[in-house]
Every structure is written in C-alpha cells, then in structure tokens.
C-alpha atoms as a PDB file:
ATOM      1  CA  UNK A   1      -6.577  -0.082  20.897  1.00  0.00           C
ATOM      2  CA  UNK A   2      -9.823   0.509  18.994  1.00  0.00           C
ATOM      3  CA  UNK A   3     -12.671  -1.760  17.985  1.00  0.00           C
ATOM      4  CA  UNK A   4     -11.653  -3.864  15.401  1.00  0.00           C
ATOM      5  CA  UNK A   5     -14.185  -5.516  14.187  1.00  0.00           C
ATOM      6  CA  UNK A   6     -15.355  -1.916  13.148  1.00  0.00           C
ATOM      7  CA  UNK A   7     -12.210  -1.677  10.574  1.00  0.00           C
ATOM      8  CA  UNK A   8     -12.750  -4.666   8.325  1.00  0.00           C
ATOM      9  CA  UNK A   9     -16.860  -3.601   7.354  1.00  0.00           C
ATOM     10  CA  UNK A  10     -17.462  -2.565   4.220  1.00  0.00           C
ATOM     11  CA  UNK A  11     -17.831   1.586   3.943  1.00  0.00           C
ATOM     12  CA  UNK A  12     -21.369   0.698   2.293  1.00  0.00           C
ATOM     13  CA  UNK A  13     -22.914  -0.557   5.571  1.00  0.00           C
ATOM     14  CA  UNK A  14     -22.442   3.079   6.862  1.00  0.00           C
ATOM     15  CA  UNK A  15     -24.012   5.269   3.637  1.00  0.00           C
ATOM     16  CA  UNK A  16     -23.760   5.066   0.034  1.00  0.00           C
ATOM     17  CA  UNK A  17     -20.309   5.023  -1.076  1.00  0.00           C
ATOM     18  CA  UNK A  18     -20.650   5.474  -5.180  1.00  0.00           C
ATOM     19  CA  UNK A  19     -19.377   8.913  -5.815  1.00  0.00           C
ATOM     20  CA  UNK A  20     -16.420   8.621  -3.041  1.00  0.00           C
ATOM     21  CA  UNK A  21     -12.628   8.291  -4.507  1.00  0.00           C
ATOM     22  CA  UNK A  22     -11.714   4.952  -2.534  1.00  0.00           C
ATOM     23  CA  UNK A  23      -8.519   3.589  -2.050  1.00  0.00           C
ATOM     24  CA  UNK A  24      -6.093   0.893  -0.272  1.00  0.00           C
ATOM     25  CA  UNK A  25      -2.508   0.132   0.712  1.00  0.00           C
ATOM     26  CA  UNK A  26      -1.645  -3.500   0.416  1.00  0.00           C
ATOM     27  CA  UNK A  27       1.795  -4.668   1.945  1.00  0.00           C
ATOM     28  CA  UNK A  28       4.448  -6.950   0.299  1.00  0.00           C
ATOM     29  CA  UNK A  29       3.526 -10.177   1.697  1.00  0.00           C
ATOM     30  CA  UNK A  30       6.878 -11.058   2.696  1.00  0.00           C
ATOM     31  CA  UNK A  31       7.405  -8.398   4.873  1.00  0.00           C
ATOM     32  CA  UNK A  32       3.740  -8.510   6.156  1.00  0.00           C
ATOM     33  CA  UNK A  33       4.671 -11.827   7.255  1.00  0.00           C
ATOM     34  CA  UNK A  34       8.316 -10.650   8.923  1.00  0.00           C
ATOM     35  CA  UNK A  35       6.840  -7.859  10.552  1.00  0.00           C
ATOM     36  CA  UNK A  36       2.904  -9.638  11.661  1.00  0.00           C
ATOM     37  CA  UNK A  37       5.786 -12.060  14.000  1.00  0.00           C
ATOM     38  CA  UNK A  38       7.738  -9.454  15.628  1.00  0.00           C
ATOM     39  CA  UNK A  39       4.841  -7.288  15.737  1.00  0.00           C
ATOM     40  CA  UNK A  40       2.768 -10.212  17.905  1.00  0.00           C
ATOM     41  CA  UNK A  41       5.993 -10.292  20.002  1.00  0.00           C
ATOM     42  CA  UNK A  42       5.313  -6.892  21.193  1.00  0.00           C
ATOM     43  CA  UNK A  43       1.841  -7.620  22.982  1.00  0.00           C
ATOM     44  CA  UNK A  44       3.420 -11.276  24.844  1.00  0.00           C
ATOM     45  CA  UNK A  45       5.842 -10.411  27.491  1.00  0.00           C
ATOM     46  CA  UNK A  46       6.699 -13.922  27.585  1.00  0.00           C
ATOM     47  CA  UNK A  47       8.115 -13.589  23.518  1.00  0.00           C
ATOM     48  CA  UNK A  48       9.218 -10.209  24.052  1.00  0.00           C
ATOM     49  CA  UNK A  49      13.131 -10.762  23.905  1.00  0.00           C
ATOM     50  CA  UNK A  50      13.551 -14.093  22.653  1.00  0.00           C
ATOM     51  CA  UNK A  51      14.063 -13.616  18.466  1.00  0.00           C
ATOM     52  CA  UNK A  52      13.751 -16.779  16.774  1.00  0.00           C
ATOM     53  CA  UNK A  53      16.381 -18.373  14.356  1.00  0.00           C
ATOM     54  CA  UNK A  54      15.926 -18.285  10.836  1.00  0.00           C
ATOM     55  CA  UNK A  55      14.795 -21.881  11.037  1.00  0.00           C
ATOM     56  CA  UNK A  56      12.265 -21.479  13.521  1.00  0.00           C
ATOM     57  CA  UNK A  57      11.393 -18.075  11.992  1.00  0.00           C
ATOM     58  CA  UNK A  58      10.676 -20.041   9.008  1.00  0.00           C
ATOM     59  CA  UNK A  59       8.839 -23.209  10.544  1.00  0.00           C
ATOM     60  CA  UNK A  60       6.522 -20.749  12.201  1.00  0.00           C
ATOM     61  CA  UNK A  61       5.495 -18.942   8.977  1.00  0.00           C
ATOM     62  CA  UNK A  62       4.999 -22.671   7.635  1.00  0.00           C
ATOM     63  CA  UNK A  63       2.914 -23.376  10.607  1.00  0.00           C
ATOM     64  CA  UNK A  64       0.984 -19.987  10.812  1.00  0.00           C
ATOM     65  CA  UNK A  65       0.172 -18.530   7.438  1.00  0.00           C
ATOM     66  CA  UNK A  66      -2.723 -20.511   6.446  1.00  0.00           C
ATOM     67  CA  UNK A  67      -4.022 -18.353   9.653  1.00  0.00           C
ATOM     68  CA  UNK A  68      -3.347 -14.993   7.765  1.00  0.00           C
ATOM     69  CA  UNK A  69      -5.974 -13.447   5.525  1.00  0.00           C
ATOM     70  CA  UNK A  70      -5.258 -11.886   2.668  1.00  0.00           C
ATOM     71  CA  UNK A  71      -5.249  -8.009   2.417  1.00  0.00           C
ATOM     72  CA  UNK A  72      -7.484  -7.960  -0.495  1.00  0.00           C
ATOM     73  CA  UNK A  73      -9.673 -10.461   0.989  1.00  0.00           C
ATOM     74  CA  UNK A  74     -10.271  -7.323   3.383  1.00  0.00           C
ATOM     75  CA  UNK A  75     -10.971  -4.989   0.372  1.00  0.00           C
ATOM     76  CA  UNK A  76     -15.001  -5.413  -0.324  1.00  0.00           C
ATOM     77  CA  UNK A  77     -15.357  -2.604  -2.570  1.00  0.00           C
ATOM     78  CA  UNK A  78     -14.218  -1.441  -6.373  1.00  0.00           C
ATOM     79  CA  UNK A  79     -11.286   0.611  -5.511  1.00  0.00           C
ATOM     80  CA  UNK A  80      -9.914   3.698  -7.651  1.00  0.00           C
ATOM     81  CA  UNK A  81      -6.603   3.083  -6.407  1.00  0.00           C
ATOM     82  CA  UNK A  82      -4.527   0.353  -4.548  1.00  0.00           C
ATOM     83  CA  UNK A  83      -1.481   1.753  -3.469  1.00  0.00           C
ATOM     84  CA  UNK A  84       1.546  -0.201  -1.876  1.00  0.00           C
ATOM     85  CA  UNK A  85       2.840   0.267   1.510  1.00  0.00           C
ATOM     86  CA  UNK A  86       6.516  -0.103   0.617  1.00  0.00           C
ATOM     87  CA  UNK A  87       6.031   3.126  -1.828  1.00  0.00           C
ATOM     88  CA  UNK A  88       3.226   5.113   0.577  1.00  0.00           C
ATOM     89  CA  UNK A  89       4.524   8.566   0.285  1.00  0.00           C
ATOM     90  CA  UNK A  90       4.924   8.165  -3.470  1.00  0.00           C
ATOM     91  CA  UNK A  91       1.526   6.591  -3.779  1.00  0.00           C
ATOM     92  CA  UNK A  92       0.086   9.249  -1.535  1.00  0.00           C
ATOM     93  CA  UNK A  93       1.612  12.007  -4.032  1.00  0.00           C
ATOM     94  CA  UNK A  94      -0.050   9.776  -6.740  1.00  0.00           C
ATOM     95  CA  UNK A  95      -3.527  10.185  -4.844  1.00  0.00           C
ATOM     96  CA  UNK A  96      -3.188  13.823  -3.896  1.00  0.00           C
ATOM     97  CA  UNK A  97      -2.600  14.673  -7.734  1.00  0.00           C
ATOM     98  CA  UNK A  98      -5.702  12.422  -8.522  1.00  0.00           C
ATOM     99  CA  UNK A  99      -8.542  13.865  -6.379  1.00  0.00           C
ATOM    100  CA  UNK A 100      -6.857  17.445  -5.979  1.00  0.00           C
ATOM    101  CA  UNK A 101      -5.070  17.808  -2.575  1.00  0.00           C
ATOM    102  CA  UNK A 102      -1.814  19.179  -2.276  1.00  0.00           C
ATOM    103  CA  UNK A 103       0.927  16.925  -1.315  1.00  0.00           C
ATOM    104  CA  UNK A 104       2.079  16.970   2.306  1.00  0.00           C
ATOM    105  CA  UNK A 105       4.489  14.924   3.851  1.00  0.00           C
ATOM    106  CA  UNK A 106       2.855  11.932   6.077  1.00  0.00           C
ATOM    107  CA  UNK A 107       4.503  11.257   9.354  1.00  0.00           C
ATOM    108  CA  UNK A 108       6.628   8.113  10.137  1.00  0.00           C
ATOM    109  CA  UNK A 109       4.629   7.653  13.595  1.00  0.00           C
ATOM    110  CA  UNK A 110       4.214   3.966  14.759  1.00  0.00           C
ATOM    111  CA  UNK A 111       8.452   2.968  14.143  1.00  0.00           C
ATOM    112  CA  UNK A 112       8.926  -0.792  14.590  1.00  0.00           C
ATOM    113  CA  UNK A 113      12.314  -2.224  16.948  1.00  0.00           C
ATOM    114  CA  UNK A 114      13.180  -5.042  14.670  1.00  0.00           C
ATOM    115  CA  UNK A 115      16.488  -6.856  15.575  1.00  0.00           C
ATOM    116  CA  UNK A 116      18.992  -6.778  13.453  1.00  0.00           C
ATOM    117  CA  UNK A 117      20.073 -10.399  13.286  1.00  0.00           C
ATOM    118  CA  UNK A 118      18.073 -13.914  14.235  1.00  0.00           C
ATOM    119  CA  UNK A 119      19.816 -15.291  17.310  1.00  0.00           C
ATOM    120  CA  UNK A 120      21.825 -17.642  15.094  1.00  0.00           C
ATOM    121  CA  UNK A 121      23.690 -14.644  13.703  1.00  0.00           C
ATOM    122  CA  UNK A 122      21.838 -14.741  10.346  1.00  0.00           C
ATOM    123  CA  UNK A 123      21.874 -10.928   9.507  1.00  0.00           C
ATOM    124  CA  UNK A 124      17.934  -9.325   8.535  1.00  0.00           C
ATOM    125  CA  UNK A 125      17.516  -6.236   6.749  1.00  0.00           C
ATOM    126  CA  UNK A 126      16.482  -3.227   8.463  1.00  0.00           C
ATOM    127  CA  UNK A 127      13.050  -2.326   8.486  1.00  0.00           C
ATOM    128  CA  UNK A 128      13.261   0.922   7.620  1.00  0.00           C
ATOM    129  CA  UNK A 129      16.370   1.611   5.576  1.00  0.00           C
ATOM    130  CA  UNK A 130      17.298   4.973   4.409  1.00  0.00           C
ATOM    131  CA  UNK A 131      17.890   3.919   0.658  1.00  0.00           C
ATOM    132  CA  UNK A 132      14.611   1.526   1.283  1.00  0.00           C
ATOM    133  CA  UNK A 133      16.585  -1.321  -0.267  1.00  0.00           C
ATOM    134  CA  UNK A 134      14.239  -3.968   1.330  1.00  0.00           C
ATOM    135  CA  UNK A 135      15.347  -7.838   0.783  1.00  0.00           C
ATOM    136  CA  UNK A 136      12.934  -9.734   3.259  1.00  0.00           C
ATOM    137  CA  UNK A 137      13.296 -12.784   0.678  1.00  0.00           C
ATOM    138  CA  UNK A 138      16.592 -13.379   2.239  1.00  0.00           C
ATOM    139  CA  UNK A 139      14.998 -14.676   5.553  1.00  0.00           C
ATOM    140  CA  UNK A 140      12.582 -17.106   3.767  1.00  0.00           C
ATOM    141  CA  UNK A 141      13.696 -20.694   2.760  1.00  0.00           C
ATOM    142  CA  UNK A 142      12.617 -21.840  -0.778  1.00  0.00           C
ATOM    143  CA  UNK A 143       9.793 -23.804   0.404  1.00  0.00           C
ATOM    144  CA  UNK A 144       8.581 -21.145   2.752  1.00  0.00           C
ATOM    145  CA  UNK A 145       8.915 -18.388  -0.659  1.00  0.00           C
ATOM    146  CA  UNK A 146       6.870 -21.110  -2.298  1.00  0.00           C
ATOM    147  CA  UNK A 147       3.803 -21.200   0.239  1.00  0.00           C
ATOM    148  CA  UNK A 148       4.003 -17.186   0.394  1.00  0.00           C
ATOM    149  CA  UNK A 149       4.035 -16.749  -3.248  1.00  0.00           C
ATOM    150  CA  UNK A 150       1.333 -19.465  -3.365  1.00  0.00           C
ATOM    151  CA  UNK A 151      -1.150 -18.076  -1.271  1.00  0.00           C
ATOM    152  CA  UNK A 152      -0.098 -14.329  -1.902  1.00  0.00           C
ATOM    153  CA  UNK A 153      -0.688 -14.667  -5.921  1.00  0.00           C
END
C-alpha cells in the first residue's frame, strides 16, 4: 500500500521547489465524502456487503466528518494550478498546454464498485457515468449539505 505518511510532506523537505510548475486535484466534497465510506468498506470484511440506508449513510457523515481533513489543508505550498478531480482529463489538457507536454489520454485504473441503490431502495448515482452527470447532493439531507458546505467552504 505505500508509506503514507511520506505523501502528505511538503515537496520542500526533499529540495528546493521554487522553479517547479506545481499542481493539485481537489475532489468535490460531496462525493469525497460518498466515496471515503464505501471506499473504507473495501478494507473491513465485516462492512463489505452491508450498504447503509440513506439515513444511516447520512448519520454517519454527521458523526464522521469532523474526522476528515480538508484537501487543501494537505496542500503546503503556492500552487500554479489546482485542478478538480471531477474534470481531470480536461484539467490535465489544461496543464499539458501550460508547461508544454502533449496531451495523452490518462488511464481510468483504480474503478470503484459502488451500489447502485442504499438498501432502502433510495436510488444513488453512478460513480462513473458516461455523460458524467454527477448529483451526489441527492444522498445528503439538508442538515448533512449544511455541515459539508460548512466545513468544505
């Protein structure tokens, strides 16, 4: 799995990173959110088939999110460009045409298995639709949008 506590130090703990083009992806926090829970379910065999209802989806993401960092809290340098994760192939063209590269098509390796429904029935988007018509807010109660939005803004 790596060494994590190697990805969140800043670059300029290795060598000076002045003259580099840096840059980020951030993620729409509401999906972060959606996809941090199943993801987790992955790794605990006990969780791995039971999908919660919307409710519970949404008490845990009361519960939990205060535990969440934010991504830009893990940005520690200036950046030249913050791209967004929703949009990464677009924002990669945007960063290839900035420092010079030519534009290549990045792989769709690391495919999540999302249900498609909460065990009530409720009906969730698909992760990865083809027309990338994303609605995550759909699976968050109003108070749970609020929190998000609060923390997230």
């Amino acid at each position: 799995m790596g060494n994590y506590e190697l990805v969140h130090r800043n670059i300029d703990e290795y060598e000076d990173s002045s003259d580099y083009f840096k840059f980020s992806f951030v993620r729409n926090p509401y999906n972060r959110l959606y996809s941090w829970i199943y993801e987790s379910k992955q790794y605990n065999e006990c969780w791995k088939n039971i999908y919660p209802t919307r409710e519970e989806f949404n008490s845990f993401v009361r519960n939990e999110l205060y535990n969440l960092k934010t991504q830009y809290s893990f940005i520690k340098d200036k950046m030249n460009f913050i791209g967004r994760f929703e949009n990464l192939q677009e924002d990669f063209d945007i960063i290839c045409d900035m420092i010079g590269l030519k534009k290549g098509r990045l792989p769709h390796i690391m495919q999540s298995g999302h249900p498609d429904y909460y065990k009530d029935g409720y009906p969730m988007d698909k992760i990865f639709d083809k027309n990338k018509n994303y609605d995550y807010l759909r699976m968050y109660d109003d108070d749970v949008k609020e929190l998000v939005h609060d923390k997230y803004e």
